[in-house]
PDB file of N, CA and C in Angstrom:
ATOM      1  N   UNK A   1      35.580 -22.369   6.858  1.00  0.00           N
ATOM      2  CA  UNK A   1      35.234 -20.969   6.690  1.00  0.00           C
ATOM      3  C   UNK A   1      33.913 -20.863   5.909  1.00  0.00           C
ATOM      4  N   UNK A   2      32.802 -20.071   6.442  1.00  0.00           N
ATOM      5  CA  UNK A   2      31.616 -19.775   5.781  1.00  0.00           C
ATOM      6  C   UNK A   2      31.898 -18.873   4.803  1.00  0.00           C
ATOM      7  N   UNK A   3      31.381 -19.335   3.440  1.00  0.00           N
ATOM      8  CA  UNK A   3      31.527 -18.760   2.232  1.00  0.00           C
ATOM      9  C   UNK A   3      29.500 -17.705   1.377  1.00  0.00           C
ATOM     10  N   UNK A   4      29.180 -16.858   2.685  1.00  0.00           N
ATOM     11  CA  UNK A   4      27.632 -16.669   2.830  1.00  0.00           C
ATOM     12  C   UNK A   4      27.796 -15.542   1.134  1.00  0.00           C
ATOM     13  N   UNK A   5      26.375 -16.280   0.410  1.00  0.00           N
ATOM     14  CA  UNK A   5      26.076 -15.549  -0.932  1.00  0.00           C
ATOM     15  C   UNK A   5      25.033 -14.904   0.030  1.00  0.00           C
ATOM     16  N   UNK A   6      24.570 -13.520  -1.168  1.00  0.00           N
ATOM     17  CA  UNK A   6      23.634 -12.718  -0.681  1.00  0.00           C
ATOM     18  C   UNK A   6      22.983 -12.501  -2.399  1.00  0.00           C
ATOM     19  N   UNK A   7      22.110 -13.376  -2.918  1.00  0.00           N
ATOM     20  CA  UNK A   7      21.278 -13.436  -3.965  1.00  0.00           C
ATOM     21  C   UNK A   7      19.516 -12.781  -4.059  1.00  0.00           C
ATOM     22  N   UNK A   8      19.462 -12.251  -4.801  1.00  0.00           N
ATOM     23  CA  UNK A   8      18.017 -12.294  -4.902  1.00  0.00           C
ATOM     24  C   UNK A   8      17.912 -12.454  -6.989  1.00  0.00           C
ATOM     25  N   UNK A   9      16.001 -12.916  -6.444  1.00  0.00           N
ATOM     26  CA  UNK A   9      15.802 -13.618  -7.807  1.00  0.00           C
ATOM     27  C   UNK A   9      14.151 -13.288  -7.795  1.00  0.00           C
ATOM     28  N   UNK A  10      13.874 -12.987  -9.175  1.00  0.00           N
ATOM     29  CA  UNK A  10      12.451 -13.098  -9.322  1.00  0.00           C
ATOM     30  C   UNK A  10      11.576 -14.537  -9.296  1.00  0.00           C
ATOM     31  N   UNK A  11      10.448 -14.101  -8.274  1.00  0.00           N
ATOM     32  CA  UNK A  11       9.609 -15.820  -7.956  1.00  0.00           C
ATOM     33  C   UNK A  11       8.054 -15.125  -8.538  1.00  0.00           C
ATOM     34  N   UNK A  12       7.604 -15.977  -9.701  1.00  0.00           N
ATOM     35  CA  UNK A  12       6.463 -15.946 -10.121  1.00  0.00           C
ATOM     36  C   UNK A  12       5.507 -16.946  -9.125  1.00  0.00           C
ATOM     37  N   UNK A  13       3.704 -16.288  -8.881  1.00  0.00           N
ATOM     38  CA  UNK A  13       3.345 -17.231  -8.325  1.00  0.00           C
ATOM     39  C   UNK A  13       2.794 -16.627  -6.816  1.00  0.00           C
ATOM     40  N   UNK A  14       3.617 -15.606  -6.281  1.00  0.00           N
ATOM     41  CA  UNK A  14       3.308 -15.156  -5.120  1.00  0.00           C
ATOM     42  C   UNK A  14       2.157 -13.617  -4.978  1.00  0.00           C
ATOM     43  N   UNK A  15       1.444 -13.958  -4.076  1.00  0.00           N
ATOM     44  CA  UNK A  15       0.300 -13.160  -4.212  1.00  0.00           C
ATOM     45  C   UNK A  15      -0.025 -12.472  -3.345  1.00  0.00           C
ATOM     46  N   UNK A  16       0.473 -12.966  -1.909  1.00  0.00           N
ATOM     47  CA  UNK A  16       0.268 -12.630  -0.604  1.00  0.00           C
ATOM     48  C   UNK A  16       1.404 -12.887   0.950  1.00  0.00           C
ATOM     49  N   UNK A  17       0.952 -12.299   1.698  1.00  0.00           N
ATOM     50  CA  UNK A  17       1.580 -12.491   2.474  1.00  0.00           C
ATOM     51  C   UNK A  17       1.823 -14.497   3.099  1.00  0.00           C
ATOM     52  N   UNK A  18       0.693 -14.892   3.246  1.00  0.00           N
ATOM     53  CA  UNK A  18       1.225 -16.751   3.403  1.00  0.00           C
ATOM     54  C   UNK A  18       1.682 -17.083   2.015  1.00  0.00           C
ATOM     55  N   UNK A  19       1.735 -16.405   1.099  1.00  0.00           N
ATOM     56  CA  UNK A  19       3.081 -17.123  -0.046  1.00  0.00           C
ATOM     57  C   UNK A  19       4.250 -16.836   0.313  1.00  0.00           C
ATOM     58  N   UNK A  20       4.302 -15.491   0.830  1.00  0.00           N
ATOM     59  CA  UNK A  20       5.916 -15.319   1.316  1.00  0.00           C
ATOM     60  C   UNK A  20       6.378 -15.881   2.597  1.00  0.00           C
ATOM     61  N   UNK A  21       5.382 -16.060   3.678  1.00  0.00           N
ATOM     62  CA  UNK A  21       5.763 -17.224   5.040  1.00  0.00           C
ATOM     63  C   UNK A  21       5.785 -17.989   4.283  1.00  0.00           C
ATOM     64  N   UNK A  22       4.977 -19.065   3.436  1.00  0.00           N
ATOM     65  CA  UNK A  22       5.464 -20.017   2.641  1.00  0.00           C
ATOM     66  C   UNK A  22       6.642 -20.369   2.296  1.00  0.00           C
ATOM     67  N   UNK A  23       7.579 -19.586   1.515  1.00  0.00           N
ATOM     68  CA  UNK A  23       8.725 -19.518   1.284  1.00  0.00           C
ATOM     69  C   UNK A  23       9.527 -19.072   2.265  1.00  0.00           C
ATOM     70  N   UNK A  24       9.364 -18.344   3.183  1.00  0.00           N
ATOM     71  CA  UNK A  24      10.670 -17.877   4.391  1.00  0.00           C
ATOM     72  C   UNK A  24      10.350 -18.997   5.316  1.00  0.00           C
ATOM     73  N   UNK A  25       9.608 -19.971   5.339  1.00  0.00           N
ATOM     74  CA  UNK A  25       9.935 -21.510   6.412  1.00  0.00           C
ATOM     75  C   UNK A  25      10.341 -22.581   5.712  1.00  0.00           C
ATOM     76  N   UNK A  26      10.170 -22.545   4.184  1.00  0.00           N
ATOM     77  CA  UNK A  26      10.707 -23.524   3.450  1.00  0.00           C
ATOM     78  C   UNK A  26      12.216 -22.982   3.380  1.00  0.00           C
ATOM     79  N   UNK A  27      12.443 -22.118   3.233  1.00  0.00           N
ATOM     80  CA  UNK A  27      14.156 -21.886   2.798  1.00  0.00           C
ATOM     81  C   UNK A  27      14.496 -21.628   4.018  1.00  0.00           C
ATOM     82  N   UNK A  28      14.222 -21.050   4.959  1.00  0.00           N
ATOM     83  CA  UNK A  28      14.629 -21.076   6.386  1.00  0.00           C
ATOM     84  C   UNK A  28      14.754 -22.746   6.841  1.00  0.00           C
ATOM     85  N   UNK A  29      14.297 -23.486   6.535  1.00  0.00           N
ATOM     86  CA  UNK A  29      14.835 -25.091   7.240  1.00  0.00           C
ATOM     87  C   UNK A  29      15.832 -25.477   6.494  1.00  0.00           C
ATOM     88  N   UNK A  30      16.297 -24.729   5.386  1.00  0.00           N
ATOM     89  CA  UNK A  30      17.216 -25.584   4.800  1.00  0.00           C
ATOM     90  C   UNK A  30      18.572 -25.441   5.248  1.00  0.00           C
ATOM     91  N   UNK A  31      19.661 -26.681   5.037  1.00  0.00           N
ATOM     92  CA  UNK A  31      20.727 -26.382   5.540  1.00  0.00           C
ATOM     93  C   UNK A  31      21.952 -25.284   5.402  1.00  0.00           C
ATOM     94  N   UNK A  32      22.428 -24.242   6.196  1.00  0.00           N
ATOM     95  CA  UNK A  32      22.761 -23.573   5.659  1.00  0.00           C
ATOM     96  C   UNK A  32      22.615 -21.771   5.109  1.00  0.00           C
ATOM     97  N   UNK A  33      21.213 -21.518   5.116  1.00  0.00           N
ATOM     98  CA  UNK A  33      20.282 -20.561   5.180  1.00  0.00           C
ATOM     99  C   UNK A  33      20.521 -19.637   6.455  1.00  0.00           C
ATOM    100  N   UNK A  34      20.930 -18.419   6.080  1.00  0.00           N
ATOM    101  CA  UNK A  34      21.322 -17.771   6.840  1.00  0.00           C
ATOM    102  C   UNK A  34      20.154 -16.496   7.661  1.00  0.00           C
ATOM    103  N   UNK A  35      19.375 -16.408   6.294  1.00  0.00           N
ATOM    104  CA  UNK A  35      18.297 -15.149   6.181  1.00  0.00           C
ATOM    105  C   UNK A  35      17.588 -15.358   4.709  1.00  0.00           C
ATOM    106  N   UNK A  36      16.212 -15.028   4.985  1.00  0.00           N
ATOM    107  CA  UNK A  36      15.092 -14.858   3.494  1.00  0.00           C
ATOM    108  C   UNK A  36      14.306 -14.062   3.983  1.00  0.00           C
ATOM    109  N   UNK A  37      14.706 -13.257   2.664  1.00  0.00           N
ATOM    110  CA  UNK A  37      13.264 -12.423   3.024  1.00  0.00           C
ATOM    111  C   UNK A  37      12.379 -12.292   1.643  1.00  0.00           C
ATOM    112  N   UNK A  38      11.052 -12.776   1.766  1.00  0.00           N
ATOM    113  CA  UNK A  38      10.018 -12.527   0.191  1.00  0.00           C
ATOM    114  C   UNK A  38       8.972 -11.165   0.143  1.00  0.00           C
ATOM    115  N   UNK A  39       8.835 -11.054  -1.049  1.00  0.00           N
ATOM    116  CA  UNK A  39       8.465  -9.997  -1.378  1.00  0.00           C
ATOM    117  C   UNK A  39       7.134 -10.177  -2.087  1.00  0.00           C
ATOM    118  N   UNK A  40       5.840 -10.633  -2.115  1.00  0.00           N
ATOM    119  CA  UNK A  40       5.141 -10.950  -3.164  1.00  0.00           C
ATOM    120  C   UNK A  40       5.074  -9.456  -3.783  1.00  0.00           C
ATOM    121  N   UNK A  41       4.518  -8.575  -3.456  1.00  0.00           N
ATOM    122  CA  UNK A  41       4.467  -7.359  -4.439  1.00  0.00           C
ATOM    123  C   UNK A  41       5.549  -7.018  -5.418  1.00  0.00           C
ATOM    124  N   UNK A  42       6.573  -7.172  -5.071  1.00  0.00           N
ATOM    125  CA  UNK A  42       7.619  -6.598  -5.925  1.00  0.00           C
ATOM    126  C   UNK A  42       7.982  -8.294  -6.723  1.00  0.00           C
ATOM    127  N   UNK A  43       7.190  -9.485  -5.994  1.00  0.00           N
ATOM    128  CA  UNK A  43       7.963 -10.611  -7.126  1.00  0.00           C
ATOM    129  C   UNK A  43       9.187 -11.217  -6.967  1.00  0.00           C
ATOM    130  N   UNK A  44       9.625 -10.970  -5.758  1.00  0.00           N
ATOM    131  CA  UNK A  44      11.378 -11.447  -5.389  1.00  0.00           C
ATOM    132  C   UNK A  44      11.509 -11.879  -4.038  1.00  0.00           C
ATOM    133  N   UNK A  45      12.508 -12.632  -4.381  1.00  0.00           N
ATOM    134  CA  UNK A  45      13.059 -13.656  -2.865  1.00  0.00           C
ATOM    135  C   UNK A  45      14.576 -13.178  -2.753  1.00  0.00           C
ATOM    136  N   UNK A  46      14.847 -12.586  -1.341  1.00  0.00           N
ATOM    137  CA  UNK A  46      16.390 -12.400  -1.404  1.00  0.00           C
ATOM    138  C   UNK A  46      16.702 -13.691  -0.290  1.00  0.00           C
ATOM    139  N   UNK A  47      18.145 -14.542  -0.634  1.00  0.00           N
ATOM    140  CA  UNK A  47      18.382 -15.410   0.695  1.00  0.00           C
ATOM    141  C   UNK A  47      20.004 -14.817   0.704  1.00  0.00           C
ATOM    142  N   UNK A  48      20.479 -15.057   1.652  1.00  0.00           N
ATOM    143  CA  UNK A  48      21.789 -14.845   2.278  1.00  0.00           C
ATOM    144  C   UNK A  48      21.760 -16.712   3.252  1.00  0.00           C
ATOM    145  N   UNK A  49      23.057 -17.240   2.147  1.00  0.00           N
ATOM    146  CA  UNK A  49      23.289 -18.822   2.486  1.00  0.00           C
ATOM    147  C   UNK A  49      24.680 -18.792   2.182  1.00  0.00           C
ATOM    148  N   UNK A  50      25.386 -19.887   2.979  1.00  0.00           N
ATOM    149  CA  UNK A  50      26.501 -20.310   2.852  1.00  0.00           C
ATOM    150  C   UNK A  50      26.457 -21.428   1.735  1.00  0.00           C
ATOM    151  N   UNK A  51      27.654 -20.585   0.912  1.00  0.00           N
ATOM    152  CA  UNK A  51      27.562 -21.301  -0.515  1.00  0.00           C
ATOM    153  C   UNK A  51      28.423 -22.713  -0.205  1.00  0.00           C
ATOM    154  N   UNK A  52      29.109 -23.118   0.319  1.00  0.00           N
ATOM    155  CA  UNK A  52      29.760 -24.195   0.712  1.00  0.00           C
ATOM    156  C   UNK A  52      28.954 -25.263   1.243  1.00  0.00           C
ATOM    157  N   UNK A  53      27.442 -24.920   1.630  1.00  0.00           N
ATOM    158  CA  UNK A  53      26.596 -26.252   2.144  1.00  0.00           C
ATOM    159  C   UNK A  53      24.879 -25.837   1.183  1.00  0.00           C
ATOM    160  N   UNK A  54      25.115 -24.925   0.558  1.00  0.00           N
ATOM    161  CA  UNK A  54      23.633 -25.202  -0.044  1.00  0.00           C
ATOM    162  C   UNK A  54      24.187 -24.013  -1.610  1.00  0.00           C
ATOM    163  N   UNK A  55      23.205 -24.466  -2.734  1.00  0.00           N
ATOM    164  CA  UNK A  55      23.871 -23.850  -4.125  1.00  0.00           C
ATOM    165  C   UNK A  55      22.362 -23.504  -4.177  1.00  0.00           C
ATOM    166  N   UNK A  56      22.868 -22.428  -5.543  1.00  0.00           N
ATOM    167  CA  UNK A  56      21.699 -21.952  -5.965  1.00  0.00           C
ATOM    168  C   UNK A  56      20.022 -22.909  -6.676  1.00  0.00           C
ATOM    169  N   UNK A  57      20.655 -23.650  -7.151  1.00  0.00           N
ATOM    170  CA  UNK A  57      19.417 -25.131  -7.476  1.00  0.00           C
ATOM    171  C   UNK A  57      18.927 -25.633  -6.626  1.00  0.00           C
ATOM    172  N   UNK A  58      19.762 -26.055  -5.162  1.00  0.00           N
ATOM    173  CA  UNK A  58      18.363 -26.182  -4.077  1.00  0.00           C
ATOM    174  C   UNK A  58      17.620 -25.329  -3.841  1.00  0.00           C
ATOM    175  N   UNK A  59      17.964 -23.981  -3.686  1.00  0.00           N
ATOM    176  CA  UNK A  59      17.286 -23.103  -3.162  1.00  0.00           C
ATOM    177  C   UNK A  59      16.133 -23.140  -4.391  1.00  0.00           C
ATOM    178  N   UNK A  60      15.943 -22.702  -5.401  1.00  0.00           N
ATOM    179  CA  UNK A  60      15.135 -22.827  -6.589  1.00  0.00           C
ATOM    180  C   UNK A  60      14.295 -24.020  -6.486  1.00  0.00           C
ATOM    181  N   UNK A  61      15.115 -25.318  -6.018  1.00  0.00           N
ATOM    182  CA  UNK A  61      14.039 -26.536  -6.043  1.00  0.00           C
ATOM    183  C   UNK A  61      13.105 -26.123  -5.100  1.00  0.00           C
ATOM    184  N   UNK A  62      13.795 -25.733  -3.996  1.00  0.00           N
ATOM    185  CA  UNK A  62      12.700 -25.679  -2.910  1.00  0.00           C
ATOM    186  C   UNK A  62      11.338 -24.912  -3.103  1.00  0.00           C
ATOM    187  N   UNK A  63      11.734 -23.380  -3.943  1.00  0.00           N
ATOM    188  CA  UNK A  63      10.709 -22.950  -3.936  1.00  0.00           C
ATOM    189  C   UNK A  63      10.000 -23.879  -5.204  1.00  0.00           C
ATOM    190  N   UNK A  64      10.262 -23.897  -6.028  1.00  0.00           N
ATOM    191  CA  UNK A  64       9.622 -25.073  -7.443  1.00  0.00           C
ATOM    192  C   UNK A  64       8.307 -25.887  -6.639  1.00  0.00           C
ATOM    193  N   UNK A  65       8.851 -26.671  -5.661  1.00  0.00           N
ATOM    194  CA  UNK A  65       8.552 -27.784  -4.863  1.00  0.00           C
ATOM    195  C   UNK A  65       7.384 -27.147  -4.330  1.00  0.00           C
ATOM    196  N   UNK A  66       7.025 -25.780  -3.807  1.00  0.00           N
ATOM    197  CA  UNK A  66       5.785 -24.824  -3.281  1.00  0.00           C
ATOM    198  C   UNK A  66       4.562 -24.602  -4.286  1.00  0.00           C
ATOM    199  N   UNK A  67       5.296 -24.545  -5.511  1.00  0.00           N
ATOM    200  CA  UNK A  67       4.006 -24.502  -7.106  1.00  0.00           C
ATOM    201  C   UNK A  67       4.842 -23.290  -7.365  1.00  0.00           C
ATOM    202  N   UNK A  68       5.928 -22.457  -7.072  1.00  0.00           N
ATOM    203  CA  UNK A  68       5.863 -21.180  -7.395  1.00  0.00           C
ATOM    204  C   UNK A  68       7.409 -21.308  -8.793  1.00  0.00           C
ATOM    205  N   UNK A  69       7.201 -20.627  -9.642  1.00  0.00           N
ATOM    206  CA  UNK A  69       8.035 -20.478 -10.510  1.00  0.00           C
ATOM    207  C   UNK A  69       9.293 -19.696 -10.587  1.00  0.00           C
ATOM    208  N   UNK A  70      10.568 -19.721 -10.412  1.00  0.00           N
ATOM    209  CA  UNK A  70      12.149 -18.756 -10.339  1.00  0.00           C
ATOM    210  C   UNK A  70      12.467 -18.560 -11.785  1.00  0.00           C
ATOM    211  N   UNK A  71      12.334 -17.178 -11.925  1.00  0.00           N
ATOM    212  CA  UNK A  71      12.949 -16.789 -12.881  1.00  0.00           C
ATOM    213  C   UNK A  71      14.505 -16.904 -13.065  1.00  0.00           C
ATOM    214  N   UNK A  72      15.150 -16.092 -14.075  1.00  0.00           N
ATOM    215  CA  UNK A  72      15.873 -16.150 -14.433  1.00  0.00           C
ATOM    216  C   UNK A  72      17.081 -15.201 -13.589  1.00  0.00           C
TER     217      UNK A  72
END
């Protein structure tokens, strides 16, 4: 049974529109990833993932892994 979170989180770092494709093809390949959508103006990443094959720390590494910073 799919157990899908629907999170959003502030991402320092984003400025434009290829920061947010940036991030919606990096979290879009990951396993599990249901939907992302980024926001550079407003500063936020929402994903909708099945919590049973991916947790909140990959998702965070991944963006980390781009240069961009996850708040709290």
């Amino acid at each position: 049974m799919e157990a899908y979170q629907d999170r959003r989180f502030p991402v320092d770092g984003m400025s434009c529109a290829r920061c947010e494709e940036r991030i919606r093809r990096k979290l879009g390949g990951l396993d599990g990833v249901r939907k992302v959508a980024a926001d550079a103006r407003a500063g936020e990443v929402r994903v909708v993932f099945d919590g049973q094959r991916l947790d909140l720390a990959q998702i965070h590494a991944a963006i980390a892994a781009l240069g961009y910073r996850v708040g709290p």
